[in-house]
PDB file of N, CA and C in Angstrom:
ATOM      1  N   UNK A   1      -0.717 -39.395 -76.536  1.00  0.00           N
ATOM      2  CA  UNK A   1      -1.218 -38.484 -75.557  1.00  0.00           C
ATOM      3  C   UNK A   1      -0.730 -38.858 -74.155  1.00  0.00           C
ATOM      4  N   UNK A   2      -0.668 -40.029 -74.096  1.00  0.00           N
ATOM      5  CA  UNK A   2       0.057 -40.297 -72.513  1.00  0.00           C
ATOM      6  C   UNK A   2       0.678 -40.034 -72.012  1.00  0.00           C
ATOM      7  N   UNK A   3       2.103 -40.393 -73.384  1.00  0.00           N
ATOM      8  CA  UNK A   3       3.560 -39.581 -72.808  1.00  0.00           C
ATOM      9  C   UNK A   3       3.209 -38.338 -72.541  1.00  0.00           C
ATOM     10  N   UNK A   4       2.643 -37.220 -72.805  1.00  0.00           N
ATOM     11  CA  UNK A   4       2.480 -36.099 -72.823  1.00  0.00           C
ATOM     12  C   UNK A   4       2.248 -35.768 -70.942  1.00  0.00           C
ATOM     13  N   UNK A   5       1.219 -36.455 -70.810  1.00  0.00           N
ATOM     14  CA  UNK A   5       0.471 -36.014 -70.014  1.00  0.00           C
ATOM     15  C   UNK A   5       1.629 -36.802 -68.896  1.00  0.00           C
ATOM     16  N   UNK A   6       1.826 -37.907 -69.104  1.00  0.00           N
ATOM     17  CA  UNK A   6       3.241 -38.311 -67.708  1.00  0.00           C
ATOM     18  C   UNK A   6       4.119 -37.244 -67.537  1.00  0.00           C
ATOM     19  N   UNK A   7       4.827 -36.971 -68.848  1.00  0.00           N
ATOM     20  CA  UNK A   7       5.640 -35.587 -69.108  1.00  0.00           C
ATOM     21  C   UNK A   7       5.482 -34.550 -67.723  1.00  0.00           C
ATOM     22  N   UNK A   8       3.702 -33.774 -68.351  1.00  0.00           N
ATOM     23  CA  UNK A   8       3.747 -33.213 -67.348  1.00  0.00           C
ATOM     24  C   UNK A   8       3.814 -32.864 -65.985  1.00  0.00           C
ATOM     25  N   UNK A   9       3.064 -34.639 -65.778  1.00  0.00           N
ATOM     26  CA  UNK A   9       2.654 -34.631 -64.190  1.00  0.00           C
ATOM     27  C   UNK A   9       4.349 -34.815 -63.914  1.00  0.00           C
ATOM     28  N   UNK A  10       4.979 -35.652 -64.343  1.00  0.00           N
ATOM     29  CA  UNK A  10       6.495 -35.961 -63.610  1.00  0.00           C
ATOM     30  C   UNK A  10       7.361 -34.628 -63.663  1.00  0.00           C
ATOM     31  N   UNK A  11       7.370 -33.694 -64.438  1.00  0.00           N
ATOM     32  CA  UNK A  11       7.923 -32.363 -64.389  1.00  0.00           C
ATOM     33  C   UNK A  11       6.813 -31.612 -63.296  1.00  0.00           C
ATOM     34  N   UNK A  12       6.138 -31.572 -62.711  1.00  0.00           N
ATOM     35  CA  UNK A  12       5.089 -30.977 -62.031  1.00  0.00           C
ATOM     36  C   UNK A  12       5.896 -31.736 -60.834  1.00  0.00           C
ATOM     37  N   UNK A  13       5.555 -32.509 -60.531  1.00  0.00           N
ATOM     38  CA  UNK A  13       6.248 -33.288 -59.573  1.00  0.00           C
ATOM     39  C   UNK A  13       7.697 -33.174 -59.316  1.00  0.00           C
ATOM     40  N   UNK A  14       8.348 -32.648 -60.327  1.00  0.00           N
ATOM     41  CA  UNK A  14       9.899 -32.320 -59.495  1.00  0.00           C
ATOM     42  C   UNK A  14       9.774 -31.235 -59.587  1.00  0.00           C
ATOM     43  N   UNK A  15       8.904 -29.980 -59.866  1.00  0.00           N
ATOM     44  CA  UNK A  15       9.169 -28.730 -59.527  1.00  0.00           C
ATOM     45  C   UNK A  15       8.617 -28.765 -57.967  1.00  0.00           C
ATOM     46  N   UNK A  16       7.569 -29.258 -58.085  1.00  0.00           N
ATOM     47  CA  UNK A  16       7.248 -29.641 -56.618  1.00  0.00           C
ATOM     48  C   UNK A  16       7.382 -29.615 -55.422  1.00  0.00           C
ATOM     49  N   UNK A  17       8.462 -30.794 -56.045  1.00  0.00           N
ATOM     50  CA  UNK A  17       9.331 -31.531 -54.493  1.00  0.00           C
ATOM     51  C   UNK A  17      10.675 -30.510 -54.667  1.00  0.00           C
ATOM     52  N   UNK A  18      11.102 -29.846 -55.364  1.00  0.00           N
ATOM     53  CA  UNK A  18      12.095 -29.080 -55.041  1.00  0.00           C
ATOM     54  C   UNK A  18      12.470 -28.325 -53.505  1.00  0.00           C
ATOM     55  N   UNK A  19      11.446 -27.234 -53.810  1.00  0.00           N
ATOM     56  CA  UNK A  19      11.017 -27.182 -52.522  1.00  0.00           C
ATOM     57  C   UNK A  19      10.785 -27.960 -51.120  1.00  0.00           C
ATOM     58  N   UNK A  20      10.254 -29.063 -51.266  1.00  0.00           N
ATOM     59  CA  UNK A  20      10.228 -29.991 -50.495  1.00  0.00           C
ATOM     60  C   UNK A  20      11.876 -30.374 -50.097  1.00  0.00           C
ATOM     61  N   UNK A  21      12.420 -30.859 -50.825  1.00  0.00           N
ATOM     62  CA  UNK A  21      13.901 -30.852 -50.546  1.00  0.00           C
ATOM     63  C   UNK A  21      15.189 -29.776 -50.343  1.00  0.00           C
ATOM     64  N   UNK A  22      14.764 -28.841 -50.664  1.00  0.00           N
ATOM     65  CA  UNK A  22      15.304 -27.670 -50.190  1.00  0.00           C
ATOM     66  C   UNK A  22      14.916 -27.435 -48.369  1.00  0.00           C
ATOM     67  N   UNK A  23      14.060 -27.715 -48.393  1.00  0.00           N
ATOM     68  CA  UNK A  23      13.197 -27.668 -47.328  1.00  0.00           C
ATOM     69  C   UNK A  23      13.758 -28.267 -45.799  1.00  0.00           C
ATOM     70  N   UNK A  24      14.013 -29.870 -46.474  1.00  0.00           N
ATOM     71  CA  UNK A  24      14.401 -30.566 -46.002  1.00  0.00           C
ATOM     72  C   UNK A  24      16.021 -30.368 -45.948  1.00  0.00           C
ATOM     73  N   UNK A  25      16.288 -30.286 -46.535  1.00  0.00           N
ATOM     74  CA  UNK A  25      18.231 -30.132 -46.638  1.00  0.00           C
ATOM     75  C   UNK A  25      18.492 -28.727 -45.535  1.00  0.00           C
ATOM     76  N   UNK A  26      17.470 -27.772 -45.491  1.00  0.00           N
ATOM     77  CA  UNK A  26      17.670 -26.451 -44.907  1.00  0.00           C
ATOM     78  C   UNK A  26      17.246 -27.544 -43.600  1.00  0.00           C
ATOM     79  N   UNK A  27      16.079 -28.096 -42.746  1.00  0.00           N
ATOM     80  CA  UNK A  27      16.169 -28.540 -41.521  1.00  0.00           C
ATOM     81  C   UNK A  27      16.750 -29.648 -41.589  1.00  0.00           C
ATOM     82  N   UNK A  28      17.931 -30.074 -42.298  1.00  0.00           N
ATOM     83  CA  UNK A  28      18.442 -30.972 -41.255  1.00  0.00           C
ATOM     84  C   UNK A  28      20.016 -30.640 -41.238  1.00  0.00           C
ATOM     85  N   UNK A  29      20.549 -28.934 -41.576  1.00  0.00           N
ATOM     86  CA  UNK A  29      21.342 -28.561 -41.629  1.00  0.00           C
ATOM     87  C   UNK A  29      21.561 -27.545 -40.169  1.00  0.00           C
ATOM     88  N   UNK A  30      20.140 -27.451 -39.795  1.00  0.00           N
ATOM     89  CA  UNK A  30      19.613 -26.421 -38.810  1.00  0.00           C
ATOM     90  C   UNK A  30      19.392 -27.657 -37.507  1.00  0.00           C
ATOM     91  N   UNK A  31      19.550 -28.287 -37.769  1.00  0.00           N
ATOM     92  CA  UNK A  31      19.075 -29.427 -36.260  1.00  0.00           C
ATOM     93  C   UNK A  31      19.675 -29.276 -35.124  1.00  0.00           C
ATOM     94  N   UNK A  32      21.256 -29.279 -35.575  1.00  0.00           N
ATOM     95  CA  UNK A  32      22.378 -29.031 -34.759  1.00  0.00           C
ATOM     96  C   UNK A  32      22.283 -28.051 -33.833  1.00  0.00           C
ATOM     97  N   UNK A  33      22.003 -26.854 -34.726  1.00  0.00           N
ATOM     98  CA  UNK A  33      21.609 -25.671 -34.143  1.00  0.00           C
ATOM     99  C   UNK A  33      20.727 -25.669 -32.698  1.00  0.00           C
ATOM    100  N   UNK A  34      19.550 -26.215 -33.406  1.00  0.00           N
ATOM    101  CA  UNK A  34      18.438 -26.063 -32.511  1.00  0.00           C
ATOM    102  C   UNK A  34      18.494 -26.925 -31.395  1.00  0.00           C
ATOM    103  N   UNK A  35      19.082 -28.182 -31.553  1.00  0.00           N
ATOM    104  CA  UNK A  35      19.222 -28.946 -30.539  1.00  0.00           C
ATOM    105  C   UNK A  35      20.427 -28.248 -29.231  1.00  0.00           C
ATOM    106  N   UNK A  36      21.110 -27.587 -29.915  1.00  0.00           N
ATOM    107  CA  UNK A  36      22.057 -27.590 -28.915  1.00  0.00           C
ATOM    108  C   UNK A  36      21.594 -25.946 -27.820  1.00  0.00           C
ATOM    109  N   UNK A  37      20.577 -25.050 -29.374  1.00  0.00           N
ATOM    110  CA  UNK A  37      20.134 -23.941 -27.808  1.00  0.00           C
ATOM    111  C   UNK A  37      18.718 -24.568 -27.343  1.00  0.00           C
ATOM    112  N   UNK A  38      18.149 -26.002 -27.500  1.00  0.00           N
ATOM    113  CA  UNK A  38      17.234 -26.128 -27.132  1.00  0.00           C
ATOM    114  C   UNK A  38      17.774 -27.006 -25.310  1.00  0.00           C
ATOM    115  N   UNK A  39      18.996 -27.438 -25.903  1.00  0.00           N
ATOM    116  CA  UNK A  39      19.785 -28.451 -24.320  1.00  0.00           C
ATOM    117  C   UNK A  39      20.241 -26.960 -23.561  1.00  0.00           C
ATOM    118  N   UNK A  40      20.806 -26.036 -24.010  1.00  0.00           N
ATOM    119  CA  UNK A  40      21.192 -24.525 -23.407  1.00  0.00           C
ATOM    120  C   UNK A  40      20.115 -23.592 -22.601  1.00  0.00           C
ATOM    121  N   UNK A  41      18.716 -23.946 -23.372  1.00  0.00           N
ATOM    122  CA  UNK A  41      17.284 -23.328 -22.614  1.00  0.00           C
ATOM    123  C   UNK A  41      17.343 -24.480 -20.871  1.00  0.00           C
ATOM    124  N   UNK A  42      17.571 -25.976 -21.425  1.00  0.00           N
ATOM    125  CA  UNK A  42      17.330 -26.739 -20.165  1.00  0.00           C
ATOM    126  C   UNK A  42      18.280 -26.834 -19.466  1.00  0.00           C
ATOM    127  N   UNK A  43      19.303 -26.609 -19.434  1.00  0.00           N
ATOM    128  CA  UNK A  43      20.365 -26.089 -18.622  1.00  0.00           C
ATOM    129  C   UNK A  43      20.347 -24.975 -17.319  1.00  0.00           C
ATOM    130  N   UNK A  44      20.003 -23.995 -18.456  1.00  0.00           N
ATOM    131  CA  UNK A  44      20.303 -22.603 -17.227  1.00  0.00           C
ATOM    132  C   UNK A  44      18.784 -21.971 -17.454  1.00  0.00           C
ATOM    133  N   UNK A  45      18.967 -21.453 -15.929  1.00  0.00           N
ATOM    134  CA  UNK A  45      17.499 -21.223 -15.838  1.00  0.00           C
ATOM    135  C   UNK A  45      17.328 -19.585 -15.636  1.00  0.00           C
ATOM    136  N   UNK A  46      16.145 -19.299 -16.261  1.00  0.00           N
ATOM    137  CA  UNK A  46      16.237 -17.825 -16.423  1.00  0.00           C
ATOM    138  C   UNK A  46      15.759 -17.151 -15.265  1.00  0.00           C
ATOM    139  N   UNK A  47      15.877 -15.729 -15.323  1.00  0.00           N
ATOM    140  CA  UNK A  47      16.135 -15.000 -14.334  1.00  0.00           C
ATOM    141  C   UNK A  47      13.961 -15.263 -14.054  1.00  0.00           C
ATOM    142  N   UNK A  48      13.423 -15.144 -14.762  1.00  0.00           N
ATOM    143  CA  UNK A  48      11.864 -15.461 -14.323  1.00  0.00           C
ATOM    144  C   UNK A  48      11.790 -16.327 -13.713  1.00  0.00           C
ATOM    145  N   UNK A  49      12.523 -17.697 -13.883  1.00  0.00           N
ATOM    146  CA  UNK A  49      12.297 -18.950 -13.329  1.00  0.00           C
ATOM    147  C   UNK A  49      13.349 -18.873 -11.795  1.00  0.00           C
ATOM    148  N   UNK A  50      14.214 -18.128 -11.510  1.00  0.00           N
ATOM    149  CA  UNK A  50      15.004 -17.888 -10.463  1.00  0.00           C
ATOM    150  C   UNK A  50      14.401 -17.535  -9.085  1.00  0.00           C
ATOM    151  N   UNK A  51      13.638 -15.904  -9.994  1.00  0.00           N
ATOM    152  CA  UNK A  51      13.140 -15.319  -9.045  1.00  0.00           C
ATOM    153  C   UNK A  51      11.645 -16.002  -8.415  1.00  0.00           C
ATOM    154  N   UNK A  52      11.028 -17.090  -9.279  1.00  0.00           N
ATOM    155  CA  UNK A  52       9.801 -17.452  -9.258  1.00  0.00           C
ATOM    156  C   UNK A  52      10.162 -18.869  -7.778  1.00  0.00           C
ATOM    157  N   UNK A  53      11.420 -19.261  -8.185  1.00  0.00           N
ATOM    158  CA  UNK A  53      12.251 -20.427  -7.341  1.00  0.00           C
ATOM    159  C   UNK A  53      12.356 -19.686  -6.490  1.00  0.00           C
ATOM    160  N   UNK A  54      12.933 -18.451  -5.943  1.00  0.00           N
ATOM    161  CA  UNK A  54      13.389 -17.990  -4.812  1.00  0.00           C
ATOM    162  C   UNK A  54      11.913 -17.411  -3.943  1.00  0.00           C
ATOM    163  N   UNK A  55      11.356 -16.915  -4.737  1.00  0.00           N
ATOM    164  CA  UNK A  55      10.087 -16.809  -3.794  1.00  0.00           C
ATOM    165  C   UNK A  55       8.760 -17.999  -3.504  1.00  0.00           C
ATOM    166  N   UNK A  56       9.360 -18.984  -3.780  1.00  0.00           N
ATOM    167  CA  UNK A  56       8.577 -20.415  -3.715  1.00  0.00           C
ATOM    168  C   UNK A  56       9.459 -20.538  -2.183  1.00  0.00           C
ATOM    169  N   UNK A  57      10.896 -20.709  -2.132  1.00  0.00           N
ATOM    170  CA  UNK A  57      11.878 -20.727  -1.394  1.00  0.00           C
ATOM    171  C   UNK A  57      11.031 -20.106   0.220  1.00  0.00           C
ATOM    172  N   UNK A  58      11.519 -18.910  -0.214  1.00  0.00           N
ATOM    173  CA  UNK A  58      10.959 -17.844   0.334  1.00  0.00           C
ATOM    174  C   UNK A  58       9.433 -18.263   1.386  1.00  0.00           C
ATOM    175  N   UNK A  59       8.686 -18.582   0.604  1.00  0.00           N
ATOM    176  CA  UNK A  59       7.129 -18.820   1.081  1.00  0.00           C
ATOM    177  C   UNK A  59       6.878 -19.790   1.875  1.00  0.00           C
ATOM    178  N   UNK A  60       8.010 -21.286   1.658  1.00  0.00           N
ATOM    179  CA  UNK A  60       8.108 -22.172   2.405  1.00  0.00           C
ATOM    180  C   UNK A  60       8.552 -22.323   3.556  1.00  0.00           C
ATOM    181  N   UNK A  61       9.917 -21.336   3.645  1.00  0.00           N
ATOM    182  CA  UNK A  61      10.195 -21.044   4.839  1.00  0.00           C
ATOM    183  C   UNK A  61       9.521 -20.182   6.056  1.00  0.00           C
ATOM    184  N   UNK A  62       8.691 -19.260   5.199  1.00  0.00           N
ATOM    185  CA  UNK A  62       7.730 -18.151   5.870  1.00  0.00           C
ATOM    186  C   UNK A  62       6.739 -18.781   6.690  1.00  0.00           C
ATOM    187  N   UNK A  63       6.495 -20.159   5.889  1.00  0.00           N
ATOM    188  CA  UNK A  63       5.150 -20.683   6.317  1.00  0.00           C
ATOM    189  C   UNK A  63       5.471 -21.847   7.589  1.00  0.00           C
ATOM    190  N   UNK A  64       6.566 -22.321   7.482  1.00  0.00           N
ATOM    191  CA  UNK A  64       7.643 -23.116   8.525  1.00  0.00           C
ATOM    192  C   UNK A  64       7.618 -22.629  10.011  1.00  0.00           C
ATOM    193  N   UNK A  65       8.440 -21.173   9.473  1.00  0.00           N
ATOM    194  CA  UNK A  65       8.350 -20.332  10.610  1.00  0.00           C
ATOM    195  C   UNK A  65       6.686 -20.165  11.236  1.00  0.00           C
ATOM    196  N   UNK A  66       5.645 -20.383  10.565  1.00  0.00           N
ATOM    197  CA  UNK A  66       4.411 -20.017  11.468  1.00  0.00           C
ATOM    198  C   UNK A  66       3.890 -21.178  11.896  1.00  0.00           C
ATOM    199  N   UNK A  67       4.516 -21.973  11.025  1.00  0.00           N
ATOM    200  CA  UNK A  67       3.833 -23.545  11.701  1.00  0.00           C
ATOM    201  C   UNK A  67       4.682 -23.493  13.801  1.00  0.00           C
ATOM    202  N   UNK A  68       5.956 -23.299  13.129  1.00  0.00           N
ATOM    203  CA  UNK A  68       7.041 -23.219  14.839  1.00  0.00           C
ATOM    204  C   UNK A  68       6.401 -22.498  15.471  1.00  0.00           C
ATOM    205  N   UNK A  69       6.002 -21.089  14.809  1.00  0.00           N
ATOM    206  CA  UNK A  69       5.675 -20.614  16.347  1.00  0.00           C
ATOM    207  C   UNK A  69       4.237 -21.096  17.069  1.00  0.00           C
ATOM    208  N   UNK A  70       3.224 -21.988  16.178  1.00  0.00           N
ATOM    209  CA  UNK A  70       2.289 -21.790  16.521  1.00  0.00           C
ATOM    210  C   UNK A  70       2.417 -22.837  17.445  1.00  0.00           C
ATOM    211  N   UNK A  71       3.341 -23.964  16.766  1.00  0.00           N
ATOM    212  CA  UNK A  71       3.917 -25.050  17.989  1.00  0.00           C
ATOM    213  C   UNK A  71       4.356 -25.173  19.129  1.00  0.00           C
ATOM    214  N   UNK A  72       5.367 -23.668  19.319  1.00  0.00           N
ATOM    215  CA  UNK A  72       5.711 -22.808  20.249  1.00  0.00           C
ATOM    216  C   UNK A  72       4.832 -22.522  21.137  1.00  0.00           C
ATOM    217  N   UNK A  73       3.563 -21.619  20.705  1.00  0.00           N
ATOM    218  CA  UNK A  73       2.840 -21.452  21.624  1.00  0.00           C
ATOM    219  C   UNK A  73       2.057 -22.310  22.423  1.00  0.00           C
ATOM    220  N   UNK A  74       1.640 -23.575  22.002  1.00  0.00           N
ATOM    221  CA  UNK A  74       1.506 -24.615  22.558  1.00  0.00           C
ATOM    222  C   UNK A  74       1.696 -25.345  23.462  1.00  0.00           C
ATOM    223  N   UNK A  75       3.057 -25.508  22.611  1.00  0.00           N
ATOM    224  CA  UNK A  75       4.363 -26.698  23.803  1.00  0.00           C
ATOM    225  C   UNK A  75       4.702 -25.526  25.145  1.00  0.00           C
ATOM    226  N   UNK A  76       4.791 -24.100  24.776  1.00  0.00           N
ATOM    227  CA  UNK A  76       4.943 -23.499  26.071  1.00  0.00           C
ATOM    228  C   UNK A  76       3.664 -23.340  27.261  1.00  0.00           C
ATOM    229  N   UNK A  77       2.942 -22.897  26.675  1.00  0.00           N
ATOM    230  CA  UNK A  77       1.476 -23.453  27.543  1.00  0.00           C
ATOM    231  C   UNK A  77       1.517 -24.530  28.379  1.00  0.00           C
ATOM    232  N   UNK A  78       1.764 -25.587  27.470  1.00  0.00           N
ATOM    233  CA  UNK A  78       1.922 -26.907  28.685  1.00  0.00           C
ATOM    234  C   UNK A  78       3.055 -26.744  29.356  1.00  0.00           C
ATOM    235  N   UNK A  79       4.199 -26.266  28.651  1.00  0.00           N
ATOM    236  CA  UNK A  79       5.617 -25.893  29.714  1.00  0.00           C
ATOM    237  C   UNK A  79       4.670 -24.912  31.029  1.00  0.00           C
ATOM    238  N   UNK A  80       4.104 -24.454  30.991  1.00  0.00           N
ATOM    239  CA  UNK A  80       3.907 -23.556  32.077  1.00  0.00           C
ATOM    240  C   UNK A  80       2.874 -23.871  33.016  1.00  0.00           C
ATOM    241  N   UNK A  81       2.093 -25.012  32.542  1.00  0.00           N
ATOM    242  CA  UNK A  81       1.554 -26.052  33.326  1.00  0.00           C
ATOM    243  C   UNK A  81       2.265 -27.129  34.216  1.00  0.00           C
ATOM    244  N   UNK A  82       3.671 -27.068  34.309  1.00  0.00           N
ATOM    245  CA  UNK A  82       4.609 -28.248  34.539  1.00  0.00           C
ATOM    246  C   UNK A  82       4.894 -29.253  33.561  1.00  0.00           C
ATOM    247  N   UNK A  83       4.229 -29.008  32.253  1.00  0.00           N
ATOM    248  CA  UNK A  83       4.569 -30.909  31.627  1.00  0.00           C
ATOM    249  C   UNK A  83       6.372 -30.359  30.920  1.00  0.00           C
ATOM    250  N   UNK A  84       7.295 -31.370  31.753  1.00  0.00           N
ATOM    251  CA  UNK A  84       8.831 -30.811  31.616  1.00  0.00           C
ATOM    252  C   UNK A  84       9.107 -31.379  30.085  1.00  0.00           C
ATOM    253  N   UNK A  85       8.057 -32.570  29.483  1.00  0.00           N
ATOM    254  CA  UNK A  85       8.597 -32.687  28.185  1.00  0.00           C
ATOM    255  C   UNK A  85       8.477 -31.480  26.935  1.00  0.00           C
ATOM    256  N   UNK A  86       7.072 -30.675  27.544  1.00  0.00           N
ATOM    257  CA  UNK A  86       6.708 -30.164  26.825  1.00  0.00           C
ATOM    258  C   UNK A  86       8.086 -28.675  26.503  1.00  0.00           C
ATOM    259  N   UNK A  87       8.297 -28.661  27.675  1.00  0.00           N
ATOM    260  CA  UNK A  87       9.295 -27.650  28.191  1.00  0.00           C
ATOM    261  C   UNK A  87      10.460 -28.502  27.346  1.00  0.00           C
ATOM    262  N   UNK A  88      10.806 -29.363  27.555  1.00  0.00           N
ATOM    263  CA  UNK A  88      11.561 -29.841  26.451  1.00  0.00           C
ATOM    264  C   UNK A  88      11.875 -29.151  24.465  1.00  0.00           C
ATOM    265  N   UNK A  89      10.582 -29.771  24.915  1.00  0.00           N
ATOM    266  CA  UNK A  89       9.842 -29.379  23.293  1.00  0.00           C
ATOM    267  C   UNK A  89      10.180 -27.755  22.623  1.00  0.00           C
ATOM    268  N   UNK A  90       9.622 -27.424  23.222  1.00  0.00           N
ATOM    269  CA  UNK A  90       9.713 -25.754  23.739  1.00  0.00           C
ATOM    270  C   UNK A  90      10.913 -25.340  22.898  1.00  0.00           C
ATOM    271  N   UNK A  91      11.989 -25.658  23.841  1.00  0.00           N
ATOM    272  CA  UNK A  91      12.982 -25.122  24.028  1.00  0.00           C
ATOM    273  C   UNK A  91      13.731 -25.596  22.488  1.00  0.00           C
ATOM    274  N   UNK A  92      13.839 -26.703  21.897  1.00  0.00           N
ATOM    275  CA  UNK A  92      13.883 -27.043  20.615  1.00  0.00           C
ATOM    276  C   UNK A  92      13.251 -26.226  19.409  1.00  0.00           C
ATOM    277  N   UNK A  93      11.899 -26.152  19.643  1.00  0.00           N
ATOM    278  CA  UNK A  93      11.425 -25.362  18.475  1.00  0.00           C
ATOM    279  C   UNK A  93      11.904 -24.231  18.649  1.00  0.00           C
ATOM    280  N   UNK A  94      12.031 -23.123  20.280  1.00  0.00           N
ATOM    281  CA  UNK A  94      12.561 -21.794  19.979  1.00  0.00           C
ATOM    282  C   UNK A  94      13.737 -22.027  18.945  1.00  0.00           C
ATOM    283  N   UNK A  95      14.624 -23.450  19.619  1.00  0.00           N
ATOM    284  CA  UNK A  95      15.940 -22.921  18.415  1.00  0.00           C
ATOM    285  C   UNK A  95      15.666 -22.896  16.916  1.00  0.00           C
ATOM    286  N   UNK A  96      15.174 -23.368  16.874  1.00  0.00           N
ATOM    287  CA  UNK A  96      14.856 -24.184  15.230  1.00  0.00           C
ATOM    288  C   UNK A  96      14.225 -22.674  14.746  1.00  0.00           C
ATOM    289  N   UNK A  97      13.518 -21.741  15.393  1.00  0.00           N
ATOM    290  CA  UNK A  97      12.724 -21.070  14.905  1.00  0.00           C
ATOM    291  C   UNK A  97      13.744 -19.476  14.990  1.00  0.00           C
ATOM    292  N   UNK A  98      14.788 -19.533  16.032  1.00  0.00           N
ATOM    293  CA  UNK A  98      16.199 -19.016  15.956  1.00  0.00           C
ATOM    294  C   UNK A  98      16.993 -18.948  14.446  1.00  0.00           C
ATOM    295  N   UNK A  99      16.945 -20.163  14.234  1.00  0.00           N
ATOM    296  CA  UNK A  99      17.826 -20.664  13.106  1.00  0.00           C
ATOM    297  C   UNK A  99      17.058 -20.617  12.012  1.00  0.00           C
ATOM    298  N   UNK A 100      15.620 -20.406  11.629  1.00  0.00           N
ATOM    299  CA  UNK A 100      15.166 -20.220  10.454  1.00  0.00           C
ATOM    300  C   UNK A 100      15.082 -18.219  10.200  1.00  0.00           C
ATOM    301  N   UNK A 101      14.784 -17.930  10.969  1.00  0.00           N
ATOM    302  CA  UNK A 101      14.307 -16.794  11.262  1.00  0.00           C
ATOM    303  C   UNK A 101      15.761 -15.960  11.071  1.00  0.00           C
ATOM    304  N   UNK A 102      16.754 -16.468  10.980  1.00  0.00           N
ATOM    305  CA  UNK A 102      18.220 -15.874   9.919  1.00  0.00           C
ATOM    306  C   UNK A 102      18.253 -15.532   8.772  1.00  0.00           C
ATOM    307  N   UNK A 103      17.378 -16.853   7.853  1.00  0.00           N
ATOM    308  CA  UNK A 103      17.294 -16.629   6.429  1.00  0.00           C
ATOM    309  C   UNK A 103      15.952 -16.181   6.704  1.00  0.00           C
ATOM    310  N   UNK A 104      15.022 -15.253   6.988  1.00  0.00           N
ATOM    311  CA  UNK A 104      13.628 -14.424   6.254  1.00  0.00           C
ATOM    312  C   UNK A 104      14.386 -13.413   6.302  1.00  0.00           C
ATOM    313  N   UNK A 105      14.003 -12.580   5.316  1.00  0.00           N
ATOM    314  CA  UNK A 105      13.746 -11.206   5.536  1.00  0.00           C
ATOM    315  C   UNK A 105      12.835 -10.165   6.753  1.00  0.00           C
ATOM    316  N   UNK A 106      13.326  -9.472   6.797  1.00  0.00           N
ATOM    317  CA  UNK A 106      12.682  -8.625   7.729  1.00  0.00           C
ATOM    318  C   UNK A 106      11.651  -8.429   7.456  1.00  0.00           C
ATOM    319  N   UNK A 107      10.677  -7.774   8.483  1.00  0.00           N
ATOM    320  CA  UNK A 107       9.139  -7.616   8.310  1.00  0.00           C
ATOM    321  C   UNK A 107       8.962  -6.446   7.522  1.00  0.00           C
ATOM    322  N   UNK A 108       8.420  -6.483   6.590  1.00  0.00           N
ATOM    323  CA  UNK A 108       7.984  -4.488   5.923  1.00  0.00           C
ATOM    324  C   UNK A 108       7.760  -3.660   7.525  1.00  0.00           C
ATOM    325  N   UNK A 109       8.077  -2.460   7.133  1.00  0.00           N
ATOM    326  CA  UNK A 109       7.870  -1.132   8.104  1.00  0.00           C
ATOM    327  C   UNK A 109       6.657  -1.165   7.771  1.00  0.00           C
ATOM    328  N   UNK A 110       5.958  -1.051   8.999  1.00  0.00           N
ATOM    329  CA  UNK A 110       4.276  -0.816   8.907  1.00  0.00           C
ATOM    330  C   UNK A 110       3.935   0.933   9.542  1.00  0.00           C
ATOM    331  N   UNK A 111       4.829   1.789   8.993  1.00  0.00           N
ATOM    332  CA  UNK A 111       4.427   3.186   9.540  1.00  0.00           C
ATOM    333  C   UNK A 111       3.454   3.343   8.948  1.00  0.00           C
TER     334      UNK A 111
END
């Protein structure tokens, strides 16, 4: 009765694992594959992740520009009190705020 019953379990057991090795032979024939559009996903970046970068871009500079002017208004205040460093100052951030104020976009039309 033993043999019998080994019989079965060991024929049970390679119908089994057939599958299992089919399985296996199919992913590690497919690895190549996947590895190489998985390095191709981290490479280039999609147009969601572009536009999501450019308006991060975008927001930082927007927010730059309000930090300058608010600095602006400041440093000119004291420029107009006499303090000549401040007038200094001044005159720096206008440029800086010259030179950012190239790359924003224009303001929406508020008709």
């Amino acid at each position: 009765m033993r043999p019998i019953v080994r019989l079965i379990v060991t024929g049970s057991a390679a119908l089994a694992l057939q599958g299992c090795l089919a399985k296996t032979v199919v992913d590690v024939a497919t690895l190549p594959v996947k590895a190489v559009g998985q390095t191709a996903d981290w490479a280039t970046t999609s147009q969601d992740e572009a536009d999501r970068n450019r308006g991060r871009e975008l927001r930082q500079r927007e927010e730059r520009f309000g930090k300058l002017e608010r600095d602006y208004a400041r440093q000119y205040d004291k420029c107009q009190d006499g303090n000549d460093r401040a007038c200094a100052q001044a005159q720096a951030t206008w440029d800086e705020m010259q030179t950012l104020k190239d790359t924003l976009p224009p303001p929406p039309n508020r008709s």
